[in-house]
PDB file of N, CA and C in Angstrom:
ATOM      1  N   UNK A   1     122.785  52.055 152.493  1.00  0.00           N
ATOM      2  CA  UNK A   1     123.714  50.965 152.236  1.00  0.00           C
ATOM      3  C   UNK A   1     124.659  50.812 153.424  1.00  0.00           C
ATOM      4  N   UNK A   2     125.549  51.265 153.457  1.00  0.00           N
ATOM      5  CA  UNK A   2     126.758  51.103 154.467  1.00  0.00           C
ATOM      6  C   UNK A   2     126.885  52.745 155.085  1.00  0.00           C
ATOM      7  N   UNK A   3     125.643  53.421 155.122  1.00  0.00           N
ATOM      8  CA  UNK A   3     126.212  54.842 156.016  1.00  0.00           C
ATOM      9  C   UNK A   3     126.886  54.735 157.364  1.00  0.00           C
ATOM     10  N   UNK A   4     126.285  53.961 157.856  1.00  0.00           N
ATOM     11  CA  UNK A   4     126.728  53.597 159.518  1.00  0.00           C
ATOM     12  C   UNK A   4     127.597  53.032 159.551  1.00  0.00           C
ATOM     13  N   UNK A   5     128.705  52.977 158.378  1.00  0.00           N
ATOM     14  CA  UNK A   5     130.212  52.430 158.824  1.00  0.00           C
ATOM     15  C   UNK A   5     131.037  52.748 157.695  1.00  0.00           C
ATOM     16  N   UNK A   6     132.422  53.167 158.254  1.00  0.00           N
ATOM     17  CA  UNK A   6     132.898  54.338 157.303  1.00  0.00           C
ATOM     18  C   UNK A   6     134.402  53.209 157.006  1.00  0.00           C
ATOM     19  N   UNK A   7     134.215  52.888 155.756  1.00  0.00           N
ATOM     20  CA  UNK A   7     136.174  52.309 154.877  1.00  0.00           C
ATOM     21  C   UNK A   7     137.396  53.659 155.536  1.00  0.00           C
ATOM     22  N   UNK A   8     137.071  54.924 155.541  1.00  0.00           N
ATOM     23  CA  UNK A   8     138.172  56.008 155.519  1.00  0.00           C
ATOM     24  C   UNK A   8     139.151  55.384 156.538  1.00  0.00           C
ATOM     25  N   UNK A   9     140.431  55.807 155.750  1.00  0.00           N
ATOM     26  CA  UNK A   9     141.654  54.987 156.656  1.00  0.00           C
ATOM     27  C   UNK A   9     141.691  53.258 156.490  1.00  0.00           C
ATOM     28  N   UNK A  10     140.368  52.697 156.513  1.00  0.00           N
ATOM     29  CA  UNK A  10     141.412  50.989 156.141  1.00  0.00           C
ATOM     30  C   UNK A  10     142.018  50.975 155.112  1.00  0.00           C
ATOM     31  N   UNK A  11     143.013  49.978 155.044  1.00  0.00           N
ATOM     32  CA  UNK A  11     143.910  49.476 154.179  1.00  0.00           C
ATOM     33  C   UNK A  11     143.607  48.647 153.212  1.00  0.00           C
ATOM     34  N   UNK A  12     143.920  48.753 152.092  1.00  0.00           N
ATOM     35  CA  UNK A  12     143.509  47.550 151.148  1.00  0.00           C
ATOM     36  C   UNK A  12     144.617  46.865 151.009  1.00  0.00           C
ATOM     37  N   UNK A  13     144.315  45.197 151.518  1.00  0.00           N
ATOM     38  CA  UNK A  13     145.394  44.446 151.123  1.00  0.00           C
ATOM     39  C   UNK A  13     145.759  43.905 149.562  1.00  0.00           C
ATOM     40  N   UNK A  14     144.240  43.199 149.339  1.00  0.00           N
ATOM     41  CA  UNK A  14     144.167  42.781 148.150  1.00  0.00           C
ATOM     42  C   UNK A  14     142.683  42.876 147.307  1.00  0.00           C
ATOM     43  N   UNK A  15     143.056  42.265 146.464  1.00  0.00           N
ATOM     44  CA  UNK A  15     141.878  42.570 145.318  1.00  0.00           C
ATOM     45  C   UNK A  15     141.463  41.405 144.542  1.00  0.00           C
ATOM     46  N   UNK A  16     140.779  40.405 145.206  1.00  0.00           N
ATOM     47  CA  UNK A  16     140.413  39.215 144.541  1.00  0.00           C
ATOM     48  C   UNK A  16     139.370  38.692 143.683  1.00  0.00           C
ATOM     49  N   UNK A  17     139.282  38.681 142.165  1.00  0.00           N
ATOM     50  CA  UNK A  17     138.418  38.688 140.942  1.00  0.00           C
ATOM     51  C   UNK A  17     138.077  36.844 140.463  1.00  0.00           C
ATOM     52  N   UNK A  18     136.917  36.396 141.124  1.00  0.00           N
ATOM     53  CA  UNK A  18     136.745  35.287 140.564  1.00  0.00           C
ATOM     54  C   UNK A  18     136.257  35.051 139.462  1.00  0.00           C
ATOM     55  N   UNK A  19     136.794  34.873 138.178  1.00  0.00           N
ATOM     56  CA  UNK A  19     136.118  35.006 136.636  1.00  0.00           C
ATOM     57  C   UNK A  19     135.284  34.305 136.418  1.00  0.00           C
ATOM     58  N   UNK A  20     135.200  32.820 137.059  1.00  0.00           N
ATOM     59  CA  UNK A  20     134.062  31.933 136.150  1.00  0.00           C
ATOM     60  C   UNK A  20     132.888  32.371 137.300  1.00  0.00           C
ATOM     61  N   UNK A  21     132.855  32.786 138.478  1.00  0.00           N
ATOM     62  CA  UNK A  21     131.624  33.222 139.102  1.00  0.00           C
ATOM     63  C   UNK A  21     131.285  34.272 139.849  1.00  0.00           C
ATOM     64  N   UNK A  22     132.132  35.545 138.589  1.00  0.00           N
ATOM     65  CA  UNK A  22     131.739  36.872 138.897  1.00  0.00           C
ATOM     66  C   UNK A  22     131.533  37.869 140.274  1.00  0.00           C
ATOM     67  N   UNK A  23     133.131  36.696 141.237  1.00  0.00           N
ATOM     68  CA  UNK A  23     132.544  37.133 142.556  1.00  0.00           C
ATOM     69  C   UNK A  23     134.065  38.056 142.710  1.00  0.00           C
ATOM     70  N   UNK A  24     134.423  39.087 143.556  1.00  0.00           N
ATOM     71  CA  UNK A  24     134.853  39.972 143.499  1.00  0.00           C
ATOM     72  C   UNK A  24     135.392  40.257 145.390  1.00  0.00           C
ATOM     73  N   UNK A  25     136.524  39.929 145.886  1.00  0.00           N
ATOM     74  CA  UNK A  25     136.360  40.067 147.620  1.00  0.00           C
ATOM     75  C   UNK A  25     137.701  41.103 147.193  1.00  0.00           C
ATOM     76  N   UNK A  26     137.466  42.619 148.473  1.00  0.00           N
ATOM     77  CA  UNK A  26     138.354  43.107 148.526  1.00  0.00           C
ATOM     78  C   UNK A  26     138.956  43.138 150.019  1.00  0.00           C
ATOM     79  N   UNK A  27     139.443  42.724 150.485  1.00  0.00           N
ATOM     80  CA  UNK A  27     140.451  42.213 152.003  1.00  0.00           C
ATOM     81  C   UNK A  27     141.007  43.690 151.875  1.00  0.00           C
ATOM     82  N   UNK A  28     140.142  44.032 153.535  1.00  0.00           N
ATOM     83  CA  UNK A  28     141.096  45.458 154.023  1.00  0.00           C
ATOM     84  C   UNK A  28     141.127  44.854 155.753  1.00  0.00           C
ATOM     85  N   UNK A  29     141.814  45.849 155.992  1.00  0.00           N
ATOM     86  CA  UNK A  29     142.337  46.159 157.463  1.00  0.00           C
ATOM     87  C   UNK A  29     142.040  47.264 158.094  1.00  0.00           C
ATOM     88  N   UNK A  30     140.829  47.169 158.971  1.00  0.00           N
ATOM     89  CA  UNK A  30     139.988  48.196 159.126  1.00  0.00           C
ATOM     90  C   UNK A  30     140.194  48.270 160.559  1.00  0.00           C
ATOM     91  N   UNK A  31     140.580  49.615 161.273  1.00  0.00           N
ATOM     92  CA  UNK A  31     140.938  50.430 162.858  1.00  0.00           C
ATOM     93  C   UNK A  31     139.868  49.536 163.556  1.00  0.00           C
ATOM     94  N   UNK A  32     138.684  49.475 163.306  1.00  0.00           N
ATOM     95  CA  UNK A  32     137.440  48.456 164.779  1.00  0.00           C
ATOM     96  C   UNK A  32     136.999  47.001 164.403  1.00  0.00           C
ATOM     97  N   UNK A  33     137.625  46.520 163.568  1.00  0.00           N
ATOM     98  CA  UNK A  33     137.288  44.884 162.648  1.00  0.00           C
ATOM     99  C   UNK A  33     138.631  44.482 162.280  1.00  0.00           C
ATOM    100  N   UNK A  34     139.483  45.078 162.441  1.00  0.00           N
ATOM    101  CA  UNK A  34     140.738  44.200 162.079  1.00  0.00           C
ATOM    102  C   UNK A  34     140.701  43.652 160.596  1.00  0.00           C
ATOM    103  N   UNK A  35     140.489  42.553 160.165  1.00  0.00           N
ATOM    104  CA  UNK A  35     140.908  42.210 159.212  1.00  0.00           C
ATOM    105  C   UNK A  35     139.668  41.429 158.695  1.00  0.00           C
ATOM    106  N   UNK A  36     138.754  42.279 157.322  1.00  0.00           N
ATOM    107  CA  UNK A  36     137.165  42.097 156.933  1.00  0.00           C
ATOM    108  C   UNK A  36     137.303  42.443 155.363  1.00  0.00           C
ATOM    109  N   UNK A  37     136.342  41.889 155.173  1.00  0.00           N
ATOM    110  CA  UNK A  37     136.426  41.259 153.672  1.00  0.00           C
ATOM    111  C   UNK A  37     135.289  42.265 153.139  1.00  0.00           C
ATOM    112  N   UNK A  38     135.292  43.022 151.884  1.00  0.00           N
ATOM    113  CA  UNK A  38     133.513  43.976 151.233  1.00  0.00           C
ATOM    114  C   UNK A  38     133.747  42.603 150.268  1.00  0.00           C
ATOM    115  N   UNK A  39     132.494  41.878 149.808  1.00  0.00           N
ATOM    116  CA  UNK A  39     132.444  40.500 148.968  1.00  0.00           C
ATOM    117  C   UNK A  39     131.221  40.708 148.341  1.00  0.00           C
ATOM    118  N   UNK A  40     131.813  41.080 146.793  1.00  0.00           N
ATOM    119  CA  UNK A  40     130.916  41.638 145.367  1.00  0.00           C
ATOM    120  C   UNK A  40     129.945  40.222 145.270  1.00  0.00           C
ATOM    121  N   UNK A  41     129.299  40.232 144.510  1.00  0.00           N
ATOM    122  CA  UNK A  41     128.425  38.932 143.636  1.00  0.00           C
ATOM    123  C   UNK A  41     128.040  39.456 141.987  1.00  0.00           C
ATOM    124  N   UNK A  42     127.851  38.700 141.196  1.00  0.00           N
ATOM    125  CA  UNK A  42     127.244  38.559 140.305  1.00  0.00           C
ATOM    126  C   UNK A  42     127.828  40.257 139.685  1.00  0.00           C
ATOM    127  N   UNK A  43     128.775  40.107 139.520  1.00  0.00           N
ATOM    128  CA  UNK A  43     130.315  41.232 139.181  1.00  0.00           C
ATOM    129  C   UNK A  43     130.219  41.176 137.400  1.00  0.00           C
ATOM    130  N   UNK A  44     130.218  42.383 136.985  1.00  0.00           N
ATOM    131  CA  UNK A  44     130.230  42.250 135.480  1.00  0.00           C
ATOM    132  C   UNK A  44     130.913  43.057 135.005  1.00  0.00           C
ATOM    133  N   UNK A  45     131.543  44.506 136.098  1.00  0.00           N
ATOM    134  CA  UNK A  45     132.623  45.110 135.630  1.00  0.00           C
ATOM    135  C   UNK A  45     133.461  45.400 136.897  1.00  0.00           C
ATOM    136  N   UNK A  46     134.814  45.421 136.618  1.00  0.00           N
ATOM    137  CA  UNK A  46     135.883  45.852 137.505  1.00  0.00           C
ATOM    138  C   UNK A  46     136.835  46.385 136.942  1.00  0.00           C
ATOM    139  N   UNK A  47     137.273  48.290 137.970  1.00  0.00           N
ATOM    140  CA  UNK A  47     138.195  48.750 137.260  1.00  0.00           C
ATOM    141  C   UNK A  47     139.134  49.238 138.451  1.00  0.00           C
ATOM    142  N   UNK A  48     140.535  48.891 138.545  1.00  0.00           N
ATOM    143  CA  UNK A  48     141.503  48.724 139.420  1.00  0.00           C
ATOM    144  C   UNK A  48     142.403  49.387 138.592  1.00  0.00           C
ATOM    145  N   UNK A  49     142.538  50.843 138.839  1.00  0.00           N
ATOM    146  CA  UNK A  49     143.800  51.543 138.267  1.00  0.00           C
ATOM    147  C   UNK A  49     144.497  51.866 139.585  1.00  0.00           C
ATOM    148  N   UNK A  50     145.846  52.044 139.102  1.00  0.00           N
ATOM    149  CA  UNK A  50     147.452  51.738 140.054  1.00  0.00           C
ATOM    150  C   UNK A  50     147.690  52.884 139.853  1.00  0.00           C
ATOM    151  N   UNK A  51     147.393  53.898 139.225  1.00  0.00           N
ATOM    152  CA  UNK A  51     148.451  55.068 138.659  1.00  0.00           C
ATOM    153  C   UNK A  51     148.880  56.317 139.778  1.00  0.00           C
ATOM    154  N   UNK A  52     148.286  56.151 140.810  1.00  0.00           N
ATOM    155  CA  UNK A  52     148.960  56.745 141.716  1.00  0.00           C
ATOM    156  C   UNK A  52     148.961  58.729 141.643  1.00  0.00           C
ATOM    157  N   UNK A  53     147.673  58.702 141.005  1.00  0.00           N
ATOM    158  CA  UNK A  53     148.034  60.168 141.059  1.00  0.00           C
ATOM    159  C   UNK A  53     148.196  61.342 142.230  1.00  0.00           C
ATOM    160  N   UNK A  54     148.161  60.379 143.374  1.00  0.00           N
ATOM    161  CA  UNK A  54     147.962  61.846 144.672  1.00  0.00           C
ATOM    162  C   UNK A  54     149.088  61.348 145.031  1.00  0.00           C
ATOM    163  N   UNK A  55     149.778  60.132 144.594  1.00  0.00           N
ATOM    164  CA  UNK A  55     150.763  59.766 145.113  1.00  0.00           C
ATOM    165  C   UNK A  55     150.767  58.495 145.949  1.00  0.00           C
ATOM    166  N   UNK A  56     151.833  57.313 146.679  1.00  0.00           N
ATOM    167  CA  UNK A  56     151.234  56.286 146.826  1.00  0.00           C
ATOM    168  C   UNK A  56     150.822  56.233 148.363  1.00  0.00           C
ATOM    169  N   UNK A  57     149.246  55.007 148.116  1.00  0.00           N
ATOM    170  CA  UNK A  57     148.816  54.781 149.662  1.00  0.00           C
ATOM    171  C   UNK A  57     148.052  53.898 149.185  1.00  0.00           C
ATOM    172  N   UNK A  58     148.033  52.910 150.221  1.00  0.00           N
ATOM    173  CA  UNK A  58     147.000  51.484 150.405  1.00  0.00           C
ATOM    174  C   UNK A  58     146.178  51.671 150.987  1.00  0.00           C
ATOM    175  N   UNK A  59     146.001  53.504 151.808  1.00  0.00           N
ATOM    176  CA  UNK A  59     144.645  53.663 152.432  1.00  0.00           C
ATOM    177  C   UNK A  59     143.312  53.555 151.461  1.00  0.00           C
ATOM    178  N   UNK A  60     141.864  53.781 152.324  1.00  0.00           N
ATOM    179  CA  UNK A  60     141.153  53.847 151.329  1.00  0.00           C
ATOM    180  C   UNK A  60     140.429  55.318 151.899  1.00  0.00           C
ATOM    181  N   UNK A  61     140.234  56.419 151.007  1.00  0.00           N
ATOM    182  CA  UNK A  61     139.133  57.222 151.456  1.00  0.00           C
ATOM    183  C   UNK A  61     138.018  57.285 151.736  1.00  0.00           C
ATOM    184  N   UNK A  62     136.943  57.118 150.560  1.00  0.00           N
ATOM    185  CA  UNK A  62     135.916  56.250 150.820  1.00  0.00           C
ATOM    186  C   UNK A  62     134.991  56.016 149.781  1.00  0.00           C
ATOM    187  N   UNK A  63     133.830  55.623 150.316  1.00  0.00           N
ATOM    188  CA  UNK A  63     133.197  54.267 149.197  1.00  0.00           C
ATOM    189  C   UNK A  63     132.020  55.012 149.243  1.00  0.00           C
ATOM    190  N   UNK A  64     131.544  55.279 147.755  1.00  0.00           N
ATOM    191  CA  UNK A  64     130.484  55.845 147.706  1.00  0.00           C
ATOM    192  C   UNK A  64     129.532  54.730 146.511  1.00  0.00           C
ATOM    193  N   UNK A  65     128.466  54.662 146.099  1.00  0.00           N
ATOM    194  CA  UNK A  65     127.449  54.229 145.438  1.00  0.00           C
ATOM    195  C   UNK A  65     126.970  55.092 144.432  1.00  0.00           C
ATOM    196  N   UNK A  66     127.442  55.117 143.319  1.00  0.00           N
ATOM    197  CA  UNK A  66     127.363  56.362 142.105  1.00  0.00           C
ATOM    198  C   UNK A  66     125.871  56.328 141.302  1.00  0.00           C
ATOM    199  N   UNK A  67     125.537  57.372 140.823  1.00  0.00           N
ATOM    200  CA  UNK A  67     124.110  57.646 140.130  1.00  0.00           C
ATOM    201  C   UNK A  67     124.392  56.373 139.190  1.00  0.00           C
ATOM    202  N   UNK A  68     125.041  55.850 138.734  1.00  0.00           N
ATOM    203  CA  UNK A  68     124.246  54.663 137.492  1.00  0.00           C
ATOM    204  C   UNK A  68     124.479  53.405 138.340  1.00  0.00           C
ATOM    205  N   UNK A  69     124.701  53.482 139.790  1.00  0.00           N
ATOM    206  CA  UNK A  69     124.850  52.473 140.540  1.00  0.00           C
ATOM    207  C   UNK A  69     126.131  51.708 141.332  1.00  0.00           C
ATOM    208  N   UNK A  70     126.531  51.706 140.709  1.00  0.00           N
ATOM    209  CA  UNK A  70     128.380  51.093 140.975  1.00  0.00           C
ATOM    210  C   UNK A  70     128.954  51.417 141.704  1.00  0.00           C
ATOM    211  N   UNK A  71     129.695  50.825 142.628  1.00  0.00           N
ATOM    212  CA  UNK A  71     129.959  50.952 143.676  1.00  0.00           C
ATOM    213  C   UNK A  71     131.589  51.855 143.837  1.00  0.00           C
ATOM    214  N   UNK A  72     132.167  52.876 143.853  1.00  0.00           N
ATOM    215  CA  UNK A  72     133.297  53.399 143.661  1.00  0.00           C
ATOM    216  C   UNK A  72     134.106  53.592 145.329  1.00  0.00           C
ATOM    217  N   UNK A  73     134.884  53.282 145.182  1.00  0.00           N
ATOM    218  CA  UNK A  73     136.050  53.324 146.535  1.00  0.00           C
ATOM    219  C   UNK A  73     137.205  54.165 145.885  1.00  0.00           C
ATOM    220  N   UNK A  74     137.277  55.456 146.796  1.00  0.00           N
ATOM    221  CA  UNK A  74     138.337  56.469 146.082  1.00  0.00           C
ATOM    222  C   UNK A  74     139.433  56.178 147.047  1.00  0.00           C
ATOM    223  N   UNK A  75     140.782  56.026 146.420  1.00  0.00           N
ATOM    224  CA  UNK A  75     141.944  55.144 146.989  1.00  0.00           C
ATOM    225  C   UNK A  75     142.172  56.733 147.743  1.00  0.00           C
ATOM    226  N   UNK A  76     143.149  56.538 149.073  1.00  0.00           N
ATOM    227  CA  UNK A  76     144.102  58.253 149.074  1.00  0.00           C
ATOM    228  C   UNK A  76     145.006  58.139 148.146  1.00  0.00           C
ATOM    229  N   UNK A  77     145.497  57.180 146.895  1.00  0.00           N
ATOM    230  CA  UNK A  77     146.490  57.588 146.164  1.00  0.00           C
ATOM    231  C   UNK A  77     145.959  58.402 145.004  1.00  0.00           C
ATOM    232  N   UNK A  78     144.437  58.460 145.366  1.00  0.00           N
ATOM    233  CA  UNK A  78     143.489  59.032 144.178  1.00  0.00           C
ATOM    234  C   UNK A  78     142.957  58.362 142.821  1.00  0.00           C
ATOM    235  N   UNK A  79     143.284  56.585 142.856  1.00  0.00           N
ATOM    236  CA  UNK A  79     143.106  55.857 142.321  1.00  0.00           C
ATOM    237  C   UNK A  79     141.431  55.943 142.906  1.00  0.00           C
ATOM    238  N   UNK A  80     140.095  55.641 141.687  1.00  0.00           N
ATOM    239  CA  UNK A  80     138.857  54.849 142.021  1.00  0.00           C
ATOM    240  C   UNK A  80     138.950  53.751 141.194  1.00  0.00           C
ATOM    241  N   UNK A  81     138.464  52.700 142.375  1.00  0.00           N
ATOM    242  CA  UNK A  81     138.033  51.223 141.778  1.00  0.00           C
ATOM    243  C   UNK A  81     137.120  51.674 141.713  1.00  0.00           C
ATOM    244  N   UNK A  82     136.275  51.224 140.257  1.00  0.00           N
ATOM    245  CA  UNK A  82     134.690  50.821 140.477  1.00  0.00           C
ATOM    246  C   UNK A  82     134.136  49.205 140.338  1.00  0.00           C
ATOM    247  N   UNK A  83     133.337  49.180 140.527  1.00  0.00           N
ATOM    248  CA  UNK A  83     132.714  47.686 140.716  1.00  0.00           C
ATOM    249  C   UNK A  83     131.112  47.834 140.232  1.00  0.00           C
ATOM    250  N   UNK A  84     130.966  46.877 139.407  1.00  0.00           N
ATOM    251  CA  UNK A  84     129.296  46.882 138.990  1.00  0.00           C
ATOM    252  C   UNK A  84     129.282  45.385 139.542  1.00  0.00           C
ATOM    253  N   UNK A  85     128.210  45.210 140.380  1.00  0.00           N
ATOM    254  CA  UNK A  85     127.470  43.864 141.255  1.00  0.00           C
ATOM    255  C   UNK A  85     126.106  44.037 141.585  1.00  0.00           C
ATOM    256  N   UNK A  86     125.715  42.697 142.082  1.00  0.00           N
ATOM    257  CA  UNK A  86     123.933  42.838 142.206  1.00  0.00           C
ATOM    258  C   UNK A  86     124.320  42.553 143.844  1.00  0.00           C
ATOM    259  N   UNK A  87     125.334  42.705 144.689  1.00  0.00           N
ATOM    260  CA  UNK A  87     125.350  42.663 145.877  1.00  0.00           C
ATOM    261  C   UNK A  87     126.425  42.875 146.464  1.00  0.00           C
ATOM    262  N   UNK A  88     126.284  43.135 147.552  1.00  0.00           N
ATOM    263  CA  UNK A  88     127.940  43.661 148.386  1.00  0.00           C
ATOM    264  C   UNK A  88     127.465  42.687 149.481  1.00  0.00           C
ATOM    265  N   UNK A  89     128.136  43.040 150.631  1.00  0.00           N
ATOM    266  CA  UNK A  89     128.378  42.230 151.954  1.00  0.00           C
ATOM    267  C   UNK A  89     129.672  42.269 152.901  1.00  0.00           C
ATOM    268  N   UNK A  90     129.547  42.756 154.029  1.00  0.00           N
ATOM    269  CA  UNK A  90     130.729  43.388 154.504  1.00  0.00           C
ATOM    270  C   UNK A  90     130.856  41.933 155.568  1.00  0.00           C
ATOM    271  N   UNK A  91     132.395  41.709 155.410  1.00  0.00           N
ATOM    272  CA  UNK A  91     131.888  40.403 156.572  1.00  0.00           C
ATOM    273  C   UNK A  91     133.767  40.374 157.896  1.00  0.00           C
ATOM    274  N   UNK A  92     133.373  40.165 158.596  1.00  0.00           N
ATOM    275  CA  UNK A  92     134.680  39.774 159.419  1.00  0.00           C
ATOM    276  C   UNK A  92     134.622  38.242 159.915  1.00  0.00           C
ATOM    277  N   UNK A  93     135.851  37.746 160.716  1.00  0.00           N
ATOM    278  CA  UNK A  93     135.446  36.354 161.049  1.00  0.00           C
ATOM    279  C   UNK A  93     134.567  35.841 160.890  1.00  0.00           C
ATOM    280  N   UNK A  94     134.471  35.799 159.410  1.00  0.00           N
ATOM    281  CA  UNK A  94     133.192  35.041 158.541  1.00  0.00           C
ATOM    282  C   UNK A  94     131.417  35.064 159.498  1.00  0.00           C
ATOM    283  N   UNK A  95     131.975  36.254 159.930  1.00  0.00           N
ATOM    284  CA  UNK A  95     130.262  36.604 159.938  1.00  0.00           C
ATOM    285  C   UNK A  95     129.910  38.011 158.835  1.00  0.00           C
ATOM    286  N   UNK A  96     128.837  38.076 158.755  1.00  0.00           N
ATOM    287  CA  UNK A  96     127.800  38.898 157.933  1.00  0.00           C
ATOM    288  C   UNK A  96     127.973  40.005 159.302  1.00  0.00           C
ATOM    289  N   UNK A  97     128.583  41.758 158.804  1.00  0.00           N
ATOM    290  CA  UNK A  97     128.335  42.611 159.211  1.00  0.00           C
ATOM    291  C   UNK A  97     127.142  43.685 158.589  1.00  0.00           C
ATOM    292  N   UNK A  98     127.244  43.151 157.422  1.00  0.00           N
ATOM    293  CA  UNK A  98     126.463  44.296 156.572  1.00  0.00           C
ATOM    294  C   UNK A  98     126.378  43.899 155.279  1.00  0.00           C
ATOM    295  N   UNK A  99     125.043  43.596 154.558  1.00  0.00           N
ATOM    296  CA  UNK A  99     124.894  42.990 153.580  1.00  0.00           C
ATOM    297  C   UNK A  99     123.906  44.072 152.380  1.00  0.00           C
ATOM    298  N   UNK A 100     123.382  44.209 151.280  1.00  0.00           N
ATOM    299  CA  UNK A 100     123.135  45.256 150.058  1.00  0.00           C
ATOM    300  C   UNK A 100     122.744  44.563 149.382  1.00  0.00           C
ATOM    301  N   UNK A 101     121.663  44.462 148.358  1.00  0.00           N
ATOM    302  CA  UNK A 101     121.314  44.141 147.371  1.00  0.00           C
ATOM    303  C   UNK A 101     120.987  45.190 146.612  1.00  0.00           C
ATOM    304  N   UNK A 102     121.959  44.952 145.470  1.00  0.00           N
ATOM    305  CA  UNK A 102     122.467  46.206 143.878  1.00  0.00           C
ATOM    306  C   UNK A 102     121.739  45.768 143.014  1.00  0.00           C
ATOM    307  N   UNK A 103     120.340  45.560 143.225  1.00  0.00           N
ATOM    308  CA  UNK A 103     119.884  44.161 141.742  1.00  0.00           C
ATOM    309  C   UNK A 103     119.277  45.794 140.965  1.00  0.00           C
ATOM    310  N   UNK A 104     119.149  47.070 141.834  1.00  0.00           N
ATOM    311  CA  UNK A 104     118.131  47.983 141.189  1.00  0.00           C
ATOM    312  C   UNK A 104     118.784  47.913 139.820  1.00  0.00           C
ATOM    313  N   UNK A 105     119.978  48.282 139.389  1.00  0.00           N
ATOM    314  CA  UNK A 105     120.414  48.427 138.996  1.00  0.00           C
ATOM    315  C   UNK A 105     121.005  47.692 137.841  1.00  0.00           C
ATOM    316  N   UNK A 106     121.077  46.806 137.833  1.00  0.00           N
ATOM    317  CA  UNK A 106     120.841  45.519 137.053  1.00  0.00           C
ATOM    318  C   UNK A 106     122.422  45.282 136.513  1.00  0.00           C
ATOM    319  N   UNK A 107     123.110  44.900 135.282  1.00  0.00           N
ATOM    320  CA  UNK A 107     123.878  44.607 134.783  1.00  0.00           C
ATOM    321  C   UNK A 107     124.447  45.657 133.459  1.00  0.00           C
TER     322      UNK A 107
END
């Protein structure tokens, strides 16, 4: 998927959930891309906890792809988002850096 390029250390700015078309963009700020978008598709679960247990940071540690599929990003505040999608796509100045298809996995 994305071995050859590592989230550790970007920043998450925001967390954007489109409901009527299940699309999902998370905007970080990454040390060699500056400012690049990971952009979910066909999104059927999202879980964004705040609780801050390592304490607070907008860094991200990193993003792994879990046995039932889903895509998990472990915050350094020790917060994991997970995300269930049939695709990712890493993009900067609206080009395509790195694109995934999650369909194994289904819904």
């Amino acid at each position: 998927m994305f071995d050859d390029f590592s989230l550790h250390d970007a920043v998450l700015i925001a967390v954007n959930f489109g409901w009527s078309d299940g699309s999902c963009t998370l905007t970080v700020i990454h040390s060699e891309l500056s400012e690049c978008a990971l952009e979910f598709t066909d999104v059927s679960s999202l879980i964004v906890p705040r609780t801050l247990p390592w304490g607070p940071s907008a860094s991200i540690n990193m993003m792994t792809q879990r046995d039932d599929g889903e895509i998990e990003i472990e915050m350094q505040s020790g917060d994991p988002i997970v995300i269930r999608a049939t695709a990712l796509r890493l993009t900067s100045n609206n080009s395509v850096l790195n694109s995934s298809e999650l369909t194994r996995y289904g819904r």
